[in-house]
Structures are given as structure tokens and as C-alpha cells.
N, C-alpha and C. Protein backbone atom coordinates (compact mmCIF):
# COMPACT_ATOMS: atom_id res chain seq x y z
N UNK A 1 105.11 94.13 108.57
CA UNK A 1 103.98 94.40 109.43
C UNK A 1 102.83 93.47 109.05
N UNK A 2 102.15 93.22 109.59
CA UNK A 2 100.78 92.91 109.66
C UNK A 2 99.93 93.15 108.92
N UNK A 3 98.87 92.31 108.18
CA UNK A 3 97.39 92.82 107.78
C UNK A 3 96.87 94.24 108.54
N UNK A 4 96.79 93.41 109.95
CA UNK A 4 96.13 94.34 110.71
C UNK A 4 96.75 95.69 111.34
N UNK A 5 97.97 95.69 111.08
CA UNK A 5 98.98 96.82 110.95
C UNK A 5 98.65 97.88 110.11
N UNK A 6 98.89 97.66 108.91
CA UNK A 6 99.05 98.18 107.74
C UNK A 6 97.10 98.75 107.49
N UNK A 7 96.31 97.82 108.08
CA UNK A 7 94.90 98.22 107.74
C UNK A 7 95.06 99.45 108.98
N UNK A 8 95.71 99.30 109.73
CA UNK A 8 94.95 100.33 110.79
C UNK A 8 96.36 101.55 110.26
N UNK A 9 97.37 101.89 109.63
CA UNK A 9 98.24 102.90 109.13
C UNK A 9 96.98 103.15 107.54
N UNK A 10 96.27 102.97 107.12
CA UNK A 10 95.49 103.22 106.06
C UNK A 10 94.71 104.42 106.89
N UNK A 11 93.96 103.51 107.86
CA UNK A 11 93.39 104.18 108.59
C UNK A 11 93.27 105.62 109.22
N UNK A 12 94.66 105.61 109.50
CA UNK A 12 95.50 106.83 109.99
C UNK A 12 95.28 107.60 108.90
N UNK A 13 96.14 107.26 107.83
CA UNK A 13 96.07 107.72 106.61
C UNK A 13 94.70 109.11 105.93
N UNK A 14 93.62 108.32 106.51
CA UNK A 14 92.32 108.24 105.96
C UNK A 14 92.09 109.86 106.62
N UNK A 15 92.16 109.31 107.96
CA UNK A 15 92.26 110.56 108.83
C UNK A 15 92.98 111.72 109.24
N UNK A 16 94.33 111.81 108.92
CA UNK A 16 94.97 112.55 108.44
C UNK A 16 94.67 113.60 107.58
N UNK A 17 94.54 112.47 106.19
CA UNK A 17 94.20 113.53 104.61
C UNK A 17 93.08 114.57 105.36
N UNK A 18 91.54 114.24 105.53
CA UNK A 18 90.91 114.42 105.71
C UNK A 18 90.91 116.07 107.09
N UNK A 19 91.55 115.93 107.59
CA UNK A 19 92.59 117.27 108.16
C UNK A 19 92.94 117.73 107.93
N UNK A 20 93.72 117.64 106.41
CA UNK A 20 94.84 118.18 105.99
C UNK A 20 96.26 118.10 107.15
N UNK A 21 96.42 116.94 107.59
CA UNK A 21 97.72 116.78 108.20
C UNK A 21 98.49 116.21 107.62
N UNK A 22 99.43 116.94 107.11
CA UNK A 22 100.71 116.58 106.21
C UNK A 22 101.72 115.71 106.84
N UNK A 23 101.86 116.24 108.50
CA UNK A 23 102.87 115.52 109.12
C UNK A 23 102.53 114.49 109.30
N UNK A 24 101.36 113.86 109.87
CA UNK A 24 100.80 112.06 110.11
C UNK A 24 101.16 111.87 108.57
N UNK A 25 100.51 112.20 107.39
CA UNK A 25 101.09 111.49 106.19
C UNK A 25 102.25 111.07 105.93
N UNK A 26 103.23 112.19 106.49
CA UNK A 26 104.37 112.17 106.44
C UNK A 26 104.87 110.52 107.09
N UNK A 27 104.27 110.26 108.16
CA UNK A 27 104.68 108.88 108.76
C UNK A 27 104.04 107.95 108.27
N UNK A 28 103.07 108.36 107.06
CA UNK A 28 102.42 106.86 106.62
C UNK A 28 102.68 106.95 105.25
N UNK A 29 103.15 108.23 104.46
CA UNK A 29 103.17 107.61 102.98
C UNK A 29 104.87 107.67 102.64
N UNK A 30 105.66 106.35 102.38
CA UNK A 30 106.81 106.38 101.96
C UNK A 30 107.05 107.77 100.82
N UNK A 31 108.81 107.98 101.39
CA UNK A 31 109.23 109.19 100.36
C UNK A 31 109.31 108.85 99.13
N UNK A 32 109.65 107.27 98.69
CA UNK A 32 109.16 106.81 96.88
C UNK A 32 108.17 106.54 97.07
N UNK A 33 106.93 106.84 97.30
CA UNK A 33 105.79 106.32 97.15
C UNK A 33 105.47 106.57 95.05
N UNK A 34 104.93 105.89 94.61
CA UNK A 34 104.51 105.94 93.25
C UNK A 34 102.75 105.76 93.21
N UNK A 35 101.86 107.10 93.36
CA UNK A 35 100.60 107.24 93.63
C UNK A 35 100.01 107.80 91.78
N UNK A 36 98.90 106.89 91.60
CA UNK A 36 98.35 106.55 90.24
C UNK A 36 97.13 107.11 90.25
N UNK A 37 96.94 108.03 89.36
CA UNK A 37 95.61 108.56 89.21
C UNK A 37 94.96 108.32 87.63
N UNK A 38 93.86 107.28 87.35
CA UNK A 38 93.17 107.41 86.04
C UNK A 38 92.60 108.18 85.68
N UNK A 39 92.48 108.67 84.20
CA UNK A 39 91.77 109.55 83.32
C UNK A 39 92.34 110.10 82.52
N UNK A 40 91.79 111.83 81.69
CA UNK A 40 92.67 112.50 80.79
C UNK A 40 92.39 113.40 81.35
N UNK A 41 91.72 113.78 82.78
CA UNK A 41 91.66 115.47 83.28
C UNK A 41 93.09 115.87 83.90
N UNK A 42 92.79 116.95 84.57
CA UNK A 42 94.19 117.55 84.48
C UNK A 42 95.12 117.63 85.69
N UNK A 43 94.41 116.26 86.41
CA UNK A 43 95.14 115.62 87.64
C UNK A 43 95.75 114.39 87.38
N UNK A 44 95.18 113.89 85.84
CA UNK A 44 95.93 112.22 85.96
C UNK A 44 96.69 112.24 85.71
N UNK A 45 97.31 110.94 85.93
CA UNK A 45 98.75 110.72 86.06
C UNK A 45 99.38 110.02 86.99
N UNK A 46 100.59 109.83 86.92
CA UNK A 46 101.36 108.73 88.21
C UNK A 46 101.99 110.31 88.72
N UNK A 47 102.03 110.18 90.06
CA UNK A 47 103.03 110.88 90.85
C UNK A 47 104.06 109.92 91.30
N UNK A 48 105.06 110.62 91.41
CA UNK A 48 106.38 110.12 91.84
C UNK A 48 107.09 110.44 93.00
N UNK A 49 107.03 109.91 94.30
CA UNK A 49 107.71 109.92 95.04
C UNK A 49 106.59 111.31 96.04
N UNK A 50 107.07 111.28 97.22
CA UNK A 50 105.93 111.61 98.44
C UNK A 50 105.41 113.08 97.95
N UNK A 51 106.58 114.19 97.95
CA UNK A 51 106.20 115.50 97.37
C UNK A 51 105.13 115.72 96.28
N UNK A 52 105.64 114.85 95.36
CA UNK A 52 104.46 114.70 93.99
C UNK A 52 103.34 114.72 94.65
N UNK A 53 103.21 113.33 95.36
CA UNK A 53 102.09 113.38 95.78
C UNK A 53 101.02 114.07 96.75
N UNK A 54 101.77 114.34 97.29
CA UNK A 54 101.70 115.82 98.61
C UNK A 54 101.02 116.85 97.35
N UNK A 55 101.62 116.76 96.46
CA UNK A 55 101.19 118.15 95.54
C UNK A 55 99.93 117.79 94.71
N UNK A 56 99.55 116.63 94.99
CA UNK A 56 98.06 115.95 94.59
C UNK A 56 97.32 116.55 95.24
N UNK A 57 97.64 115.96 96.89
CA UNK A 57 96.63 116.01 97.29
C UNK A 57 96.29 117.96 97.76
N UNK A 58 97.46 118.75 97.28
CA UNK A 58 97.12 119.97 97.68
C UNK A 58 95.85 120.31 96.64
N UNK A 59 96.38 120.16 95.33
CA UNK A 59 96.05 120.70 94.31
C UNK A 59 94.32 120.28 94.63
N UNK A 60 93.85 119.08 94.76
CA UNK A 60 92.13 118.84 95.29
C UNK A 60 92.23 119.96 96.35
N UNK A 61 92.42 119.91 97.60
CA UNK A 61 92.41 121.07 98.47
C UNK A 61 91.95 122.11 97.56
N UNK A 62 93.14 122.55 96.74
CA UNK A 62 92.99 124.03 95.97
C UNK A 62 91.68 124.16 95.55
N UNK A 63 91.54 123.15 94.32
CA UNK A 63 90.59 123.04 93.19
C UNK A 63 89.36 123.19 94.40
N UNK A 64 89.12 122.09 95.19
CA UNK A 64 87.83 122.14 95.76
C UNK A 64 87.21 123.24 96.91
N UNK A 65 88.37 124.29 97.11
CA UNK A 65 88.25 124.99 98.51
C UNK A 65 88.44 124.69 99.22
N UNK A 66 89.29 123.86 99.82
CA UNK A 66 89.29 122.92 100.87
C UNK A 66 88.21 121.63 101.20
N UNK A 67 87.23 121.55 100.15
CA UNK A 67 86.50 120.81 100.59
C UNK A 67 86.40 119.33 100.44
N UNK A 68 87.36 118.84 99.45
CA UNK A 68 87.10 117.77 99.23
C UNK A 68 87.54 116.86 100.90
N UNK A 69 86.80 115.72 100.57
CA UNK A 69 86.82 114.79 102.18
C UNK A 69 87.06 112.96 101.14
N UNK A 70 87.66 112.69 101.74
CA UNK A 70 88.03 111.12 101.42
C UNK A 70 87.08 110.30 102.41
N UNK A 71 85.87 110.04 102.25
CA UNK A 71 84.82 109.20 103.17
C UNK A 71 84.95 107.60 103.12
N UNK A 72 85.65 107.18 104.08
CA UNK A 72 86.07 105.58 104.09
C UNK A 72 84.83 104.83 104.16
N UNK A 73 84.41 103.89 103.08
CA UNK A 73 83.49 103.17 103.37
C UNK A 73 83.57 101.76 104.07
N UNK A 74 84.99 100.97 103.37
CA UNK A 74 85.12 99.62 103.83
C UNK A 74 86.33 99.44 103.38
N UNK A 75 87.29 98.55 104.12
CA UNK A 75 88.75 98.44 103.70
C UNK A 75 88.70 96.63 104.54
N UNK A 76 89.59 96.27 103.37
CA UNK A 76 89.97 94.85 103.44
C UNK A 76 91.79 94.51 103.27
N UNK A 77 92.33 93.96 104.54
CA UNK A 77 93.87 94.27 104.12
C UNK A 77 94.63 92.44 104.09
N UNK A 78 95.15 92.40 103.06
CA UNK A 78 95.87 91.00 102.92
C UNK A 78 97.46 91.12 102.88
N UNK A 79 98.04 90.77 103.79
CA UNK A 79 99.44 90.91 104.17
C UNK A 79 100.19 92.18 103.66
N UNK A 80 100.66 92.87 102.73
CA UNK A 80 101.13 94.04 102.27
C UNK A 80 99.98 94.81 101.64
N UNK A 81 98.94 94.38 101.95
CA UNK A 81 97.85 94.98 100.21
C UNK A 81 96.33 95.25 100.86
N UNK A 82 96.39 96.62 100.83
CA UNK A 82 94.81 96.89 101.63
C UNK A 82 94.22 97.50 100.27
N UNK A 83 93.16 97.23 100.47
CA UNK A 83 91.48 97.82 99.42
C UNK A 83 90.81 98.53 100.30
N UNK A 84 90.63 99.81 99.87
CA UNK A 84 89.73 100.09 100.49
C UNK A 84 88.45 100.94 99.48
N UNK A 85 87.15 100.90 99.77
CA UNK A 85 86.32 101.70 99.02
C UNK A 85 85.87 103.04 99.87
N UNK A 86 85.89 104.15 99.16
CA UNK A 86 85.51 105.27 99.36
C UNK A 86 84.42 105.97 98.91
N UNK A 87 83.60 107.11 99.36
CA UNK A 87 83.07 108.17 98.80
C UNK A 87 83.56 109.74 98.84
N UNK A 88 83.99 110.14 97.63
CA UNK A 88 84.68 111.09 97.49
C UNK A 88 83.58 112.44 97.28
N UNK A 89 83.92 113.46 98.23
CA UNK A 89 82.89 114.39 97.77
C UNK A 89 83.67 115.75 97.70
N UNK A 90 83.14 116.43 97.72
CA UNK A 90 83.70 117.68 97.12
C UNK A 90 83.09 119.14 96.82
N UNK A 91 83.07 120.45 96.68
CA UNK A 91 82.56 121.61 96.04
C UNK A 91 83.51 122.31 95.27
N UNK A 92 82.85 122.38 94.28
CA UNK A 92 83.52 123.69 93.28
C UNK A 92 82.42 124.69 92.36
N UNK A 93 82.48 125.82 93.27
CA UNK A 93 81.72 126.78 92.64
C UNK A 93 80.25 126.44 93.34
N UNK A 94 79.50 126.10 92.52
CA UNK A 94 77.61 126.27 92.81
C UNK A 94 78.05 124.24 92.31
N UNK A 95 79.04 123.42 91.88
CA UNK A 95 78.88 122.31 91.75
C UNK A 95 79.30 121.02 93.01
N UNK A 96 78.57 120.42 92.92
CA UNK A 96 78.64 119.25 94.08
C UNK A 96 79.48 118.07 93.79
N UNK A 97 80.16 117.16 94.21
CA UNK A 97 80.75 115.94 93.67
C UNK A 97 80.59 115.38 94.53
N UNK A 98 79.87 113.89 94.07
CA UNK A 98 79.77 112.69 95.57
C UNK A 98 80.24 111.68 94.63
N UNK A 99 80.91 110.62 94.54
CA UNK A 99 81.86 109.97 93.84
C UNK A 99 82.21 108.72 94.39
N UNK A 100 81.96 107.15 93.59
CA UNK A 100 82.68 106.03 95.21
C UNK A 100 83.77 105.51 94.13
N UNK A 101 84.86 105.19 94.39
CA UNK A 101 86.42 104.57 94.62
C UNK A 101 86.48 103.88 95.11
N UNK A 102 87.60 102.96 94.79
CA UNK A 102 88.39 102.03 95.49
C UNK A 102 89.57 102.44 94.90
N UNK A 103 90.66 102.03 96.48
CA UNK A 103 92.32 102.10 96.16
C UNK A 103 92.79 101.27 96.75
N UNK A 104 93.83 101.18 95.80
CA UNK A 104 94.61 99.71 96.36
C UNK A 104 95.62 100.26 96.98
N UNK A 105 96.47 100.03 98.28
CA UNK A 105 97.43 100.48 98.55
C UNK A 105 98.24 99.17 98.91
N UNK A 106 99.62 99.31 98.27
CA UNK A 106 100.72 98.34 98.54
C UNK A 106 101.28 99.06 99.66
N UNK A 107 101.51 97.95 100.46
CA UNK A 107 102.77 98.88 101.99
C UNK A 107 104.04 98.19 102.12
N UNK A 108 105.00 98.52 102.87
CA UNK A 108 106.17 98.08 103.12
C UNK A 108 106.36 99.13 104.27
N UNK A 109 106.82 98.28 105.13
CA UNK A 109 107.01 98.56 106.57
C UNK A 109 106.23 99.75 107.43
N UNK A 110 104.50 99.17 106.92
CA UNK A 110 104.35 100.31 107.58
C UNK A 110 103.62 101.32 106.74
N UNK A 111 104.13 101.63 105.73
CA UNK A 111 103.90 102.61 104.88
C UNK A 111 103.67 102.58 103.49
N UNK A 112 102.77 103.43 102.93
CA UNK A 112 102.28 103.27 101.23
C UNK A 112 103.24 103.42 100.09
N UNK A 113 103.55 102.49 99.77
CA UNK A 113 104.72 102.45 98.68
C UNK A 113 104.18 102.81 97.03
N UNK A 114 102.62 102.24 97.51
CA UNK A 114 102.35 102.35 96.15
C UNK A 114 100.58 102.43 96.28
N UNK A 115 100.20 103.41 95.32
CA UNK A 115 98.76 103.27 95.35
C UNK A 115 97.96 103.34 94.41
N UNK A 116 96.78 103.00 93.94
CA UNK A 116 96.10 103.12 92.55
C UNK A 116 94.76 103.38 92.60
N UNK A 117 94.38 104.30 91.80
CA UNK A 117 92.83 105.00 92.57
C UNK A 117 92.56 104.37 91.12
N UNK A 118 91.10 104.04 91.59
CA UNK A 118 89.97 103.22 90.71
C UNK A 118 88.50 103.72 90.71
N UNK A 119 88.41 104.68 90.24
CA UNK A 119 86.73 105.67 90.23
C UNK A 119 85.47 104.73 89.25
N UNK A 120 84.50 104.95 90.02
CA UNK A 120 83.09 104.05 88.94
C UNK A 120 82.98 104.94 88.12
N UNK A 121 83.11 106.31 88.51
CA UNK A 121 82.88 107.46 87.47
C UNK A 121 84.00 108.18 86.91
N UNK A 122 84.72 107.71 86.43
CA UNK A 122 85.74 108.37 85.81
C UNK A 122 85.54 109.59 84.88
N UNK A 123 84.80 109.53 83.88
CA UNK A 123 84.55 110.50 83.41
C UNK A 123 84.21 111.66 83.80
N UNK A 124 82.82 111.69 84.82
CA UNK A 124 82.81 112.72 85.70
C UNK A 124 83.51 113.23 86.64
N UNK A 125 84.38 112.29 87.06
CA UNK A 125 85.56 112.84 88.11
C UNK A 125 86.31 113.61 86.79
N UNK A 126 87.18 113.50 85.82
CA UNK A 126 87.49 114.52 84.81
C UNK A 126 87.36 116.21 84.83
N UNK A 127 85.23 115.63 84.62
CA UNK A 127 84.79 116.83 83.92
C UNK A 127 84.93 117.98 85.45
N UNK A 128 84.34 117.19 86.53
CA UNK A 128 84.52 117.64 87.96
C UNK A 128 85.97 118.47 87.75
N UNK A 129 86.70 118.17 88.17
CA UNK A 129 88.46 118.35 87.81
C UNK A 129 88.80 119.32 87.09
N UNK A 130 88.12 119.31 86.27
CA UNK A 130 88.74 120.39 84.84
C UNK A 130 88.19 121.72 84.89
């Protein structure tokens, strides 16, 4: 596929999560997908393959009340390989999380094979988390 393929299945992507629509994910994140999360809180880690990751993104759902939102700021896509930067926000309890990211997503045909989240605030995404 295309730069401009693959930027506009991110896209989808973006909008999907943000629904909680499992099934559009379903058509954009490959079943090996290998999705990378930094830190030592008690979400990091590599997930393995689509379910894992499905069980990521429940577990934010859980943790946050449903609230967390993936806010697309800017995405740049070079033949298999989109960047995009985010603001991640969130509630838990009486606490707030506003947060900016970038992720890299590798694609193949279409779909996220591989992804790697990159937080400015890592630490506080953690303490957030835990």
C-alpha cells in the first residue's frame, strides 16, 4: 500500500480506538501485531499478537473509566512507516492525565504489524497507571 494508504488506515485506527470499536481495529491491526509499551508501571511491556493487544487497550478503558481518548495531533507516513504525535488524556479518580506521544507504526498490507509508543513523560504516565 501506499504512504497515503497506510496514513489514512492510522487514521481509521485513531478513530476507532477512540469509540471503542474493536471491529474497525480488527481490520486495521494485524493478528501478529507486536505493540511496545515503555516504562516499569504495570502496563509495560511488548504485547504479542492482536488479542494482547486488544487487552491493552481494554485494560486503559478499565483503569481510566472509559475515559482515556488518543487525541491525534500530527502524523507523517513514509512508505510502510507512519509517526504520528498524540495527546493522551485520561481520568482516574479526582486525577487528570494530559500527556503528548509519538508512535511509530510499521504496516504491511494495510495493517499495523508493529508499533512503539514513545511518551515525553514517561514517568508520570507510570505513576498515572499504577
Amino acid at each position: 500500500m501506499s504512504a497515503q494508504e497506510n496514513a489514512k488506515q492510522v487514521r481509521l485506527g485513531y478513530e476507532a480506538f477512540n469509540r471503542g470499536d474493536i471491529t474497525a481495529l480488527t481490520d486495521i491491526i494485524a493478528e501478529d501485531v507486536v505493540w511496545h509499551l515503555p516504562g516499569r508501571g504495570p502496563l509495560a511491556g511488548d504485547y504479542q499478537g492482536r488479542d494482547a493487544a486488544f487487552g491493552y487497550f481494554g485494560r486503559l478503558g478499565e483503569l481510566s473509566g472509559g475515559t482515556i481518548h488518543a487525541n491525534l495531533q500530527s502524523l507523517l507516513a513514509d512508505g510502510d512507516t507512519v509517526v504520528v504525535r498524540q495527546v493522551n488524556t485520561a481520568t482516574r479518580g479526582d486525577r487528570n492525565f494530559a500527556e503528548d506521544a509519538c508512535l511509530v507504526f510499521e504496516m504491511r498490507e494495510g495493517r499495523v504489524v508493529d508499533a512503539r509508543e514513545y511518551h515525553y513523560d514517561l514517568y508520570g504516565m507510570d505513576e498515572f497507571w499504577s
